[in-house]
PDB file of N, CA and C in Angstrom:
ATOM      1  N   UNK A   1      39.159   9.209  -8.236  1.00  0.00           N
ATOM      2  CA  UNK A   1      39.944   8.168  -7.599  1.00  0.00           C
ATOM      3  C   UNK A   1      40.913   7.533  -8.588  1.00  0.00           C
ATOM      4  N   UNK A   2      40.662   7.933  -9.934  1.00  0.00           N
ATOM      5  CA  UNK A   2      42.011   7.555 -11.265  1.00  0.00           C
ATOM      6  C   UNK A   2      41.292   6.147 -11.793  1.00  0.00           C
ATOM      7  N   UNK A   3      42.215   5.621 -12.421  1.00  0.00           N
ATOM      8  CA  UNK A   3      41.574   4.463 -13.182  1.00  0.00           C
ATOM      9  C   UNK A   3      40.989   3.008 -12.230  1.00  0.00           C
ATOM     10  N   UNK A   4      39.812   2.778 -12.951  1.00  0.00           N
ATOM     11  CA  UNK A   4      38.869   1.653 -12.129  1.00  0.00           C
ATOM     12  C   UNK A   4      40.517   0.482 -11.985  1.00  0.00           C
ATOM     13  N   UNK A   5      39.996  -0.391 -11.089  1.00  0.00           N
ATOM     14  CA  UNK A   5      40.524  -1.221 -10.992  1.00  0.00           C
ATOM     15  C   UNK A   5      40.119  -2.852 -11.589  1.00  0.00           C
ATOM     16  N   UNK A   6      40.746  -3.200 -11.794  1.00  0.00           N
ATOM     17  CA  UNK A   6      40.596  -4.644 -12.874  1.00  0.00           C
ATOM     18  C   UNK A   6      40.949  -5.925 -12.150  1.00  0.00           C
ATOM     19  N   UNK A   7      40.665  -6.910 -11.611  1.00  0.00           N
ATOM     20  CA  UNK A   7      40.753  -7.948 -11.759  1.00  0.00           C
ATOM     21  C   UNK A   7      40.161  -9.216 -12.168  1.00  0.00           C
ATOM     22  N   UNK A   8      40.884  -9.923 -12.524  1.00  0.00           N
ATOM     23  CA  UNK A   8      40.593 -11.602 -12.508  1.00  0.00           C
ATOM     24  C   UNK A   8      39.785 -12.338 -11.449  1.00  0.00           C
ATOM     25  N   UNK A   9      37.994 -12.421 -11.505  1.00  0.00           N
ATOM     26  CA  UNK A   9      37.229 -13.191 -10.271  1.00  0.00           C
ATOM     27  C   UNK A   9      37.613 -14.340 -10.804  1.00  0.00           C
ATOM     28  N   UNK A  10      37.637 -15.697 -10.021  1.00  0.00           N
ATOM     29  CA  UNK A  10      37.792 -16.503 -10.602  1.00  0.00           C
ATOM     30  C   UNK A  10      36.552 -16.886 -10.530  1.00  0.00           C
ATOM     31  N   UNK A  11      35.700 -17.027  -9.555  1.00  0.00           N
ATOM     32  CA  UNK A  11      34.320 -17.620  -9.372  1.00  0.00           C
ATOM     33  C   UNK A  11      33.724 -17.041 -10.415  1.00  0.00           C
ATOM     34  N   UNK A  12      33.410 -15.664 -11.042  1.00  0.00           N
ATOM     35  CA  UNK A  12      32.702 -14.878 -11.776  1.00  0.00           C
ATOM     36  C   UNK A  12      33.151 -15.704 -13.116  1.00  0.00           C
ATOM     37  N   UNK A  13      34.353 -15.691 -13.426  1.00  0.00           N
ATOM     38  CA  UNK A  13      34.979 -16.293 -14.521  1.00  0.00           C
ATOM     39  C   UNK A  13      35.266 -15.093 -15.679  1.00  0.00           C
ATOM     40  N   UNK A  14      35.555 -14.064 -15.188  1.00  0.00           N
ATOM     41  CA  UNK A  14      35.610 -12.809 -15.806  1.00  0.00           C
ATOM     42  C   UNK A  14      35.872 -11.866 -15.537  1.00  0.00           C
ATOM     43  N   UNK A  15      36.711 -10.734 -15.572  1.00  0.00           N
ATOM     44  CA  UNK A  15      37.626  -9.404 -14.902  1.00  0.00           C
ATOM     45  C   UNK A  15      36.428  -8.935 -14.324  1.00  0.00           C
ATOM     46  N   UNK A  16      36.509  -8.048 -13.536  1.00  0.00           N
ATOM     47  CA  UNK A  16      35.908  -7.318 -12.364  1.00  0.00           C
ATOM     48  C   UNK A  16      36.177  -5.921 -12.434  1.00  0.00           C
ATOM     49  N   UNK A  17      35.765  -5.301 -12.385  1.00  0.00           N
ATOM     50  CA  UNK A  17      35.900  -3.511 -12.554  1.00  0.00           C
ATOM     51  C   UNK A  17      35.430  -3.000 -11.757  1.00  0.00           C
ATOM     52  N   UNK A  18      36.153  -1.875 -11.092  1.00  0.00           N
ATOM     53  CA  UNK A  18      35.231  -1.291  -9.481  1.00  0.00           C
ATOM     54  C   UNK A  18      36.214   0.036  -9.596  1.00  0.00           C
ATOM     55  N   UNK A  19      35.285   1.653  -9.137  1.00  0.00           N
ATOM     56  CA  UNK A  19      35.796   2.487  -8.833  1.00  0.00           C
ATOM     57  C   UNK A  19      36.343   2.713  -7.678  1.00  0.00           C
ATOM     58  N   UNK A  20      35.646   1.612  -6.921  1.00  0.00           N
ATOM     59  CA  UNK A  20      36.323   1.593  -5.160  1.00  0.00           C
ATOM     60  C   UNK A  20      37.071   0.884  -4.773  1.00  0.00           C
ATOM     61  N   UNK A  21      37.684   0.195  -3.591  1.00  0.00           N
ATOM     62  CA  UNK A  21      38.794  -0.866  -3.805  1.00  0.00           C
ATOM     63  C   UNK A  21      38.225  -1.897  -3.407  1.00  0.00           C
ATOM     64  N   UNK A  22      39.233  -2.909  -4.257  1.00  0.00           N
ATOM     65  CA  UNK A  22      38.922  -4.244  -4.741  1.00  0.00           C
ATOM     66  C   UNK A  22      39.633  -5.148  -3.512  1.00  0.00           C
ATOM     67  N   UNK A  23      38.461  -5.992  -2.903  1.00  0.00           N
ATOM     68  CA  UNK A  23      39.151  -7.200  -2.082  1.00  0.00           C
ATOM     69  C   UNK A  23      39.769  -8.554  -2.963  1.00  0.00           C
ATOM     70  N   UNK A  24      40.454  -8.696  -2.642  1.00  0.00           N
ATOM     71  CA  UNK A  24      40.847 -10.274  -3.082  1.00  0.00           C
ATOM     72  C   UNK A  24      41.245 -11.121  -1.708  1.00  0.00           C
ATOM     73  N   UNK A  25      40.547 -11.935  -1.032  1.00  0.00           N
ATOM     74  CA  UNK A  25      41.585 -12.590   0.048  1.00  0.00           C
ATOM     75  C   UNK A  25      40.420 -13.764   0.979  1.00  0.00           C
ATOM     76  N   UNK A  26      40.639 -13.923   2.234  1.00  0.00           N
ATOM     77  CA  UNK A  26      39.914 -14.558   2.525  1.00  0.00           C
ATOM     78  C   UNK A  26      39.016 -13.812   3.661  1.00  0.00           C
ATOM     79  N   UNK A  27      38.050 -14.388   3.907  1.00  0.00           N
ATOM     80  CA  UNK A  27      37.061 -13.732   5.011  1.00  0.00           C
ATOM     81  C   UNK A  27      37.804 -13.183   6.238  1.00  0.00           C
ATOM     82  N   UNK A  28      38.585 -13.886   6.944  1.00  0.00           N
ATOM     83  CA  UNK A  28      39.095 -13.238   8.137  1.00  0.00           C
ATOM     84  C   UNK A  28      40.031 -12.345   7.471  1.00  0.00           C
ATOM     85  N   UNK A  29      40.741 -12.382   6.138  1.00  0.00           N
ATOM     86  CA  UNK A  29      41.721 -10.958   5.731  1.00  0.00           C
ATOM     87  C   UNK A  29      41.099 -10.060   5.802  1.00  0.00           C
ATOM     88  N   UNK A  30      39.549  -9.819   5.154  1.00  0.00           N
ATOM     89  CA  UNK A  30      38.634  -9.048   5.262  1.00  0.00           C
ATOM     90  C   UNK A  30      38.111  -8.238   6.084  1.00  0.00           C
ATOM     91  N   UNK A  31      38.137  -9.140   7.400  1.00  0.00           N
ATOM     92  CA  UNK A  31      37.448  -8.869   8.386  1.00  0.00           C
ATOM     93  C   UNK A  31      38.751  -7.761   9.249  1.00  0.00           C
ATOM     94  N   UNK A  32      39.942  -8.322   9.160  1.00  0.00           N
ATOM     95  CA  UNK A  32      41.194  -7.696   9.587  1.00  0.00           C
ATOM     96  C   UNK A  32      41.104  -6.236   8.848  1.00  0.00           C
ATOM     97  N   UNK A  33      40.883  -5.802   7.651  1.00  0.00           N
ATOM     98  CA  UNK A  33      40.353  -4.735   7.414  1.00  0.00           C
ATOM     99  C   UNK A  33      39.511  -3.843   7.539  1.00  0.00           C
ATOM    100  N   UNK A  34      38.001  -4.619   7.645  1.00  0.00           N
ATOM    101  CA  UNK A  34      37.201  -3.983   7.912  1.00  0.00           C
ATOM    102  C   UNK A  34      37.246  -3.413   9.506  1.00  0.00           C
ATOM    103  N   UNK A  35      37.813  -4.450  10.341  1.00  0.00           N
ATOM    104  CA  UNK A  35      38.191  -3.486  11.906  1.00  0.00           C
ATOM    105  C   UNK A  35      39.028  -2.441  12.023  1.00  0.00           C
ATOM    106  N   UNK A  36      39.993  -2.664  10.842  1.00  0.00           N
ATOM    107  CA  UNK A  36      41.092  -1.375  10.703  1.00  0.00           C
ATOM    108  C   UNK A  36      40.567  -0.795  10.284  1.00  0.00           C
ATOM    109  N   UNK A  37      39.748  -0.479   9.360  1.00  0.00           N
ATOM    110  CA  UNK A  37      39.396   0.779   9.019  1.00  0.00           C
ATOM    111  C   UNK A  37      37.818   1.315  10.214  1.00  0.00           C
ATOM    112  N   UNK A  38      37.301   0.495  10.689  1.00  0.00           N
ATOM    113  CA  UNK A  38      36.216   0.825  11.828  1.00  0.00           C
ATOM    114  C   UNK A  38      37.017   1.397  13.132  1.00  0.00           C
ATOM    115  N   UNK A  39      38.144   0.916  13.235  1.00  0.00           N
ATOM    116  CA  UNK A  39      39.668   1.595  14.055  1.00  0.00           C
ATOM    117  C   UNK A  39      39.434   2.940  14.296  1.00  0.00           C
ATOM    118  N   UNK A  40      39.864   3.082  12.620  1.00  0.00           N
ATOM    119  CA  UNK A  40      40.159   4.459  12.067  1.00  0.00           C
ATOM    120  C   UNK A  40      39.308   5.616  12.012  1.00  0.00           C
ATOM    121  N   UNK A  41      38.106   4.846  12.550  1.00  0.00           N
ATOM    122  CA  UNK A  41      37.287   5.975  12.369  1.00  0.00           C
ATOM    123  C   UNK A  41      36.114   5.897  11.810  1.00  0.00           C
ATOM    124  N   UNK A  42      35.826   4.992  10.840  1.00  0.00           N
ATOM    125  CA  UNK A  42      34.987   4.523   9.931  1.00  0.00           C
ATOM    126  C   UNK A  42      33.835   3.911  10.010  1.00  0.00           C
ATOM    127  N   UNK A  43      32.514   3.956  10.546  1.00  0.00           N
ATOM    128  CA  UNK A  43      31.568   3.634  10.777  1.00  0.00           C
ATOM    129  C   UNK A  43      30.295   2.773  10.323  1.00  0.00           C
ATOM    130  N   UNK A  44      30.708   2.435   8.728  1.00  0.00           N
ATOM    131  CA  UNK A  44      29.924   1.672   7.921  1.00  0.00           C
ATOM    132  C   UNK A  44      30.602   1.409   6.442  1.00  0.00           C
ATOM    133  N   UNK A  45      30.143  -0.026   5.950  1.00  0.00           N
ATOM    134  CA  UNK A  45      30.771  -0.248   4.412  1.00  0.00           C
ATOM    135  C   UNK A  45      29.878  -0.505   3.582  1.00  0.00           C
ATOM    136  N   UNK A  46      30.145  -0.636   2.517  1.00  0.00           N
ATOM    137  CA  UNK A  46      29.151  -0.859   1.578  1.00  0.00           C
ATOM    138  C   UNK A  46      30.082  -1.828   0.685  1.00  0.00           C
ATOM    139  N   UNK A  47      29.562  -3.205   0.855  1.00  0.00           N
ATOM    140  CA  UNK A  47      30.269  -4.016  -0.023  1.00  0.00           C
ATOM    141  C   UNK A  47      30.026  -4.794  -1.119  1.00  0.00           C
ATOM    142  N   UNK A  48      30.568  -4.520  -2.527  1.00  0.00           N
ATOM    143  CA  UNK A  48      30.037  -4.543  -3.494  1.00  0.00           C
ATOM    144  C   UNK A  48      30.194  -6.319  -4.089  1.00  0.00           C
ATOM    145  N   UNK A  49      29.341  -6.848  -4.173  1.00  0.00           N
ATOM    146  CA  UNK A  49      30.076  -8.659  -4.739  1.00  0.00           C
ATOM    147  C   UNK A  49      30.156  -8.921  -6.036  1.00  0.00           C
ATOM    148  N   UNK A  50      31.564  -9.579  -6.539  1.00  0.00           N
ATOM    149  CA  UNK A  50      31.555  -9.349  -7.411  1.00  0.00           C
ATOM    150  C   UNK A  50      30.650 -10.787  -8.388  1.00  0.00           C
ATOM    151  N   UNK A  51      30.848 -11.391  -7.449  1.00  0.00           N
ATOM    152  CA  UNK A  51      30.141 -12.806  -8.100  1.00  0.00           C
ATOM    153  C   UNK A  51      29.208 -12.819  -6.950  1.00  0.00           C
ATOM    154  N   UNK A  52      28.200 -12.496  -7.256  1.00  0.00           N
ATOM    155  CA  UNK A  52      26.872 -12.756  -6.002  1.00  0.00           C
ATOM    156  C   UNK A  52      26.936 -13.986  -5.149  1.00  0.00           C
ATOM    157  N   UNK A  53      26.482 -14.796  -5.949  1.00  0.00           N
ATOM    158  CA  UNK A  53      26.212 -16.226  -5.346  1.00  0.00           C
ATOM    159  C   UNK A  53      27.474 -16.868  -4.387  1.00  0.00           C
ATOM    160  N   UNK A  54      28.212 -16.943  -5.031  1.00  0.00           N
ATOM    161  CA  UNK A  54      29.979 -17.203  -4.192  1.00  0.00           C
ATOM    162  C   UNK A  54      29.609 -15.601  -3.170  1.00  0.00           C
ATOM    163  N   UNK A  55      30.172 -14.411  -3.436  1.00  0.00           N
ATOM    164  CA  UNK A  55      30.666 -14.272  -2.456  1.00  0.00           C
ATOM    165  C   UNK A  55      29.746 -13.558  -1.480  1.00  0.00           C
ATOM    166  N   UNK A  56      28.321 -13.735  -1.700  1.00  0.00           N
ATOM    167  CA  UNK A  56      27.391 -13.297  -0.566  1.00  0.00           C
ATOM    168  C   UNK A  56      27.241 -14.114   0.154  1.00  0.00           C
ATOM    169  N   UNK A  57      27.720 -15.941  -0.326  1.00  0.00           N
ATOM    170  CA  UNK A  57      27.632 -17.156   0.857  1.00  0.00           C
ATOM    171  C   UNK A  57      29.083 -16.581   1.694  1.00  0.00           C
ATOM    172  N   UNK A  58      30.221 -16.650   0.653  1.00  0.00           N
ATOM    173  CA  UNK A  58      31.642 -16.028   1.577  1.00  0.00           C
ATOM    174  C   UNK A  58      30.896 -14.897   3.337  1.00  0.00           C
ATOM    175  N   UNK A  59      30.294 -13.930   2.843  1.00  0.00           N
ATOM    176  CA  UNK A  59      29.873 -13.069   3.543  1.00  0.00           C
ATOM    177  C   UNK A  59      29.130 -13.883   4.702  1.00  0.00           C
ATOM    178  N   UNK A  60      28.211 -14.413   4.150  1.00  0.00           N
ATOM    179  CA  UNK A  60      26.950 -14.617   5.050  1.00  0.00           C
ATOM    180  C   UNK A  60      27.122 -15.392   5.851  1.00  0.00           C
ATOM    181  N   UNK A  61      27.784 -16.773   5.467  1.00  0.00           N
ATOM    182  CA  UNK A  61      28.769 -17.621   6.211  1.00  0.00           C
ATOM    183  C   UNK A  61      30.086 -17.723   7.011  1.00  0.00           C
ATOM    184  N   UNK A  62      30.620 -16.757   6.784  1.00  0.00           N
ATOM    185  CA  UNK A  62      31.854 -16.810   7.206  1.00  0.00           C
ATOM    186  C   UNK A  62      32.542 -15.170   7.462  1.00  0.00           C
ATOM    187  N   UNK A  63      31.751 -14.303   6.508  1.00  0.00           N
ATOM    188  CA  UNK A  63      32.756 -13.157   7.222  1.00  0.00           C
ATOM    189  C   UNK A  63      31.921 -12.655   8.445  1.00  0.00           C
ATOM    190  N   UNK A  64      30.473 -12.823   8.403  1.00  0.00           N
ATOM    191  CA  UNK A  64      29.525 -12.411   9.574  1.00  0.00           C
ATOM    192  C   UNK A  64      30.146 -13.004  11.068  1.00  0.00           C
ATOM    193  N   UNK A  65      30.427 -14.003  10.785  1.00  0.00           N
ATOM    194  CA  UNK A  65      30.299 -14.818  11.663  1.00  0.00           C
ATOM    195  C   UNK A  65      31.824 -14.396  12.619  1.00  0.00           C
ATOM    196  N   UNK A  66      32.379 -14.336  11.583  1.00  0.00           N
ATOM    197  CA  UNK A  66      34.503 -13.473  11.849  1.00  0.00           C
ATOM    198  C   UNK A  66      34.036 -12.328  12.338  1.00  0.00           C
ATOM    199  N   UNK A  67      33.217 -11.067  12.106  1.00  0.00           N
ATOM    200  CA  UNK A  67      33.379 -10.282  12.578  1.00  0.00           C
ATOM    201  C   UNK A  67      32.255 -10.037  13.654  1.00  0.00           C
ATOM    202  N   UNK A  68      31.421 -10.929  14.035  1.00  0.00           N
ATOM    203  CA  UNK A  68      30.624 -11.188  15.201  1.00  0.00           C
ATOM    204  C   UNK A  68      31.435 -11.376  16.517  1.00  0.00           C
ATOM    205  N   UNK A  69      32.234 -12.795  15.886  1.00  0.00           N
ATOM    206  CA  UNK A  69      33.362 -13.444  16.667  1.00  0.00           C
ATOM    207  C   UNK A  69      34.494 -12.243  17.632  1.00  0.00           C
ATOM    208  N   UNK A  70      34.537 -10.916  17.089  1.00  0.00           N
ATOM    209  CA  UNK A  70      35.649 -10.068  17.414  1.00  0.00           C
ATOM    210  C   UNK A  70      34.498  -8.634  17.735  1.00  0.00           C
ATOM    211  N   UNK A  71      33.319  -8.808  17.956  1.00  0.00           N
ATOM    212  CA  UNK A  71      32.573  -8.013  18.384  1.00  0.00           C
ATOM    213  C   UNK A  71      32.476  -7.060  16.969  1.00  0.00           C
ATOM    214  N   UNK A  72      32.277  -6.861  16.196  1.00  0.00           N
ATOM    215  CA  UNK A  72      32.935  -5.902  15.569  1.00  0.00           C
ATOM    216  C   UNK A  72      31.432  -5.614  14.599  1.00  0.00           C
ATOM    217  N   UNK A  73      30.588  -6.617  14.957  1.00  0.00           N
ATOM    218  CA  UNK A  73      29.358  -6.646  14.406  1.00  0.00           C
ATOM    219  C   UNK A  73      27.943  -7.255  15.563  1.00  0.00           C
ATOM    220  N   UNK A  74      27.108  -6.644  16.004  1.00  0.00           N
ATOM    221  CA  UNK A  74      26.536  -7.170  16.672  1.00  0.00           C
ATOM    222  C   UNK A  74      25.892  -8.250  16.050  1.00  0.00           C
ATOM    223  N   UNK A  75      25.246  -9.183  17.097  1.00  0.00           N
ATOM    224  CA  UNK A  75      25.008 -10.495  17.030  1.00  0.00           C
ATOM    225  C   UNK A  75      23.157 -10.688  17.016  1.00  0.00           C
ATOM    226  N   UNK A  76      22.818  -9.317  17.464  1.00  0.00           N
ATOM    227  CA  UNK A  76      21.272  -9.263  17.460  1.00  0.00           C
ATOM    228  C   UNK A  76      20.806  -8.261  17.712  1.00  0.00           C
ATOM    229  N   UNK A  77      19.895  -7.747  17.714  1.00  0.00           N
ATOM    230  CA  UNK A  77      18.935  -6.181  18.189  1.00  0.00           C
ATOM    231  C   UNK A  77      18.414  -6.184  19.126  1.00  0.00           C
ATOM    232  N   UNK A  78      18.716  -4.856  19.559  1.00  0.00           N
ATOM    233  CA  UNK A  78      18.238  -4.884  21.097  1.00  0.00           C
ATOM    234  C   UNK A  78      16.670  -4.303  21.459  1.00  0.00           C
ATOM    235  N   UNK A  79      16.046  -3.900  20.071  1.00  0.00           N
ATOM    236  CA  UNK A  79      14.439  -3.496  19.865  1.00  0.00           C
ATOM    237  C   UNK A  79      14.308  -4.498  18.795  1.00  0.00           C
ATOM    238  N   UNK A  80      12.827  -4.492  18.439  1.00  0.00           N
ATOM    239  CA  UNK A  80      11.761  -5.058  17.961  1.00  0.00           C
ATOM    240  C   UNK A  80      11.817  -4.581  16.510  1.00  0.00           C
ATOM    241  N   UNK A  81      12.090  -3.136  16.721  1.00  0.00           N
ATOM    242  CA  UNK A  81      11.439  -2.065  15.851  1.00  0.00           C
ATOM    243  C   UNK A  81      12.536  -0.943  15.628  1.00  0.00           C
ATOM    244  N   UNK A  82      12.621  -0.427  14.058  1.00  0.00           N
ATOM    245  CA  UNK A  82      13.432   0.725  13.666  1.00  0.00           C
ATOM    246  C   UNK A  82      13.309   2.107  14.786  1.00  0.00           C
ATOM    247  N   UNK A  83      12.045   2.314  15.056  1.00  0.00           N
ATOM    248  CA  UNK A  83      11.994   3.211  16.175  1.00  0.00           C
ATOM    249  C   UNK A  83      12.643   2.628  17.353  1.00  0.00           C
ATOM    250  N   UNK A  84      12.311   1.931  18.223  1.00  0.00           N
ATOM    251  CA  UNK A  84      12.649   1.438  19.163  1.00  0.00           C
ATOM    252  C   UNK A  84      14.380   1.286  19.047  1.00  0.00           C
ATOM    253  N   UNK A  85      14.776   1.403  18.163  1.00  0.00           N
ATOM    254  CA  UNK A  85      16.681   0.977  18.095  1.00  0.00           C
ATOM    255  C   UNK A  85      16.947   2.584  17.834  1.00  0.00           C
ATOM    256  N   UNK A  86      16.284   3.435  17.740  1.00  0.00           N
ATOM    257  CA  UNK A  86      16.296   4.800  17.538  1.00  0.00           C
ATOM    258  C   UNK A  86      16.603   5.635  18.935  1.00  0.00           C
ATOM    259  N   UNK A  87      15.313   4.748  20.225  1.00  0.00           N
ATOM    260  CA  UNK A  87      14.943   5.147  21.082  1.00  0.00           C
ATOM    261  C   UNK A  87      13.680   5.867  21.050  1.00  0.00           C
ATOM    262  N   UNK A  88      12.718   5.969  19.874  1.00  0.00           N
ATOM    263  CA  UNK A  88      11.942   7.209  19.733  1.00  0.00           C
ATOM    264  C   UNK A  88      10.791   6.787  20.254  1.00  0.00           C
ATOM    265  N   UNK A  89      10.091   7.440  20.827  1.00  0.00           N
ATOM    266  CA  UNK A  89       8.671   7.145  21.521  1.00  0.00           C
ATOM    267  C   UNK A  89       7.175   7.119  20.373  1.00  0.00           C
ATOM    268  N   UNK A  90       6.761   5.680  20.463  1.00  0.00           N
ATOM    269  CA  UNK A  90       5.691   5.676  19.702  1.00  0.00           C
ATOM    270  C   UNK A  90       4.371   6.717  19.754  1.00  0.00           C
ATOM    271  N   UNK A  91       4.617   7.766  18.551  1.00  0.00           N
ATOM    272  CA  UNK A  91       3.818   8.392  18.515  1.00  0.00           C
ATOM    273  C   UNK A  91       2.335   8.451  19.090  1.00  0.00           C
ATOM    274  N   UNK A  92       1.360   9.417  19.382  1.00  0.00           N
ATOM    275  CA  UNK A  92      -0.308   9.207  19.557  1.00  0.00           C
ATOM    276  C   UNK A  92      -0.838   9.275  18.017  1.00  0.00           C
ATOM    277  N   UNK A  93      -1.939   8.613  18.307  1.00  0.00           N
ATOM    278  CA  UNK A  93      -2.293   8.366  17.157  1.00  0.00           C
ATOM    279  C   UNK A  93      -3.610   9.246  16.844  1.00  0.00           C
ATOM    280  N   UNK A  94      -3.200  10.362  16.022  1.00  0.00           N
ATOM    281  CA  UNK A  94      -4.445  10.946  15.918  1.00  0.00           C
ATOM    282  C   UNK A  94      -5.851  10.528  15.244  1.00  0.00           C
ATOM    283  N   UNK A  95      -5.994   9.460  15.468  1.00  0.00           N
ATOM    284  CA  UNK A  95      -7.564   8.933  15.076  1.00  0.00           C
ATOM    285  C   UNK A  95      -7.925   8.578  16.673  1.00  0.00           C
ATOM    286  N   UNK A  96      -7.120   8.098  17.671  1.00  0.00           N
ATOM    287  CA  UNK A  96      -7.313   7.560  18.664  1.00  0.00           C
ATOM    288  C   UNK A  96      -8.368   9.051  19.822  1.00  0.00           C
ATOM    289  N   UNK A  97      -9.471   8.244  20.333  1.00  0.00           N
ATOM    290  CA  UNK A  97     -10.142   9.369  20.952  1.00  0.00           C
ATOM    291  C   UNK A  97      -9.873   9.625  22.073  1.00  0.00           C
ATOM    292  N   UNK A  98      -9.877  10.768  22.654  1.00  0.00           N
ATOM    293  CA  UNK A  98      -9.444  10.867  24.230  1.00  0.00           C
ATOM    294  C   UNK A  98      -9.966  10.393  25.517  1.00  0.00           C
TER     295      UNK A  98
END
């Protein structure tokens, strides 16, 4: 992908280095991206913080909530259970007697 990218966090208080690309902006700029690229085709992100504390509240507070707001993230689960959001039928249990 060529040379990492560098910036100035200010919250971190110290350059930032990432092989992937670098956000700088505000939660709904974010969120305006992350639908463009879910647009495009794109099905999941992986987003890296560069200052934890700042910007996992940014996230947790405010970009969740932006991209809830525009559907773009559901708002709750519709099972209980990893299987159940699968659809998969709870196995028999082979200790169980007939």
């Amino acid at each position: 992908m060529g040379e990492p990218i560098l910036i100035r966090h200010e919250a971190a208080g110290r350059e930032y280095g990432s092989d992937a690309a670098v956000f700088a902006g505000t939660p709904a700029q974010l969120a305006d991206t992350l639908t463009n690229w879910q647009r495009a085709g794109l099905s999941g992100f992986r987003l890296r913080p560069a200052a934890p504390p700042h910007d996992l509240r940014q996230i947790t507070r405010a970009l969740v909530p932006e991209l809830q707001s525009r559907a773009a993230l559901r708002a709750g689960y519709e099972a209980a259970t990893l299987r159940g959001l699968l659809g998969l039928p709870r196995p028999a249990s082979r200790y169980a007697t007939a």
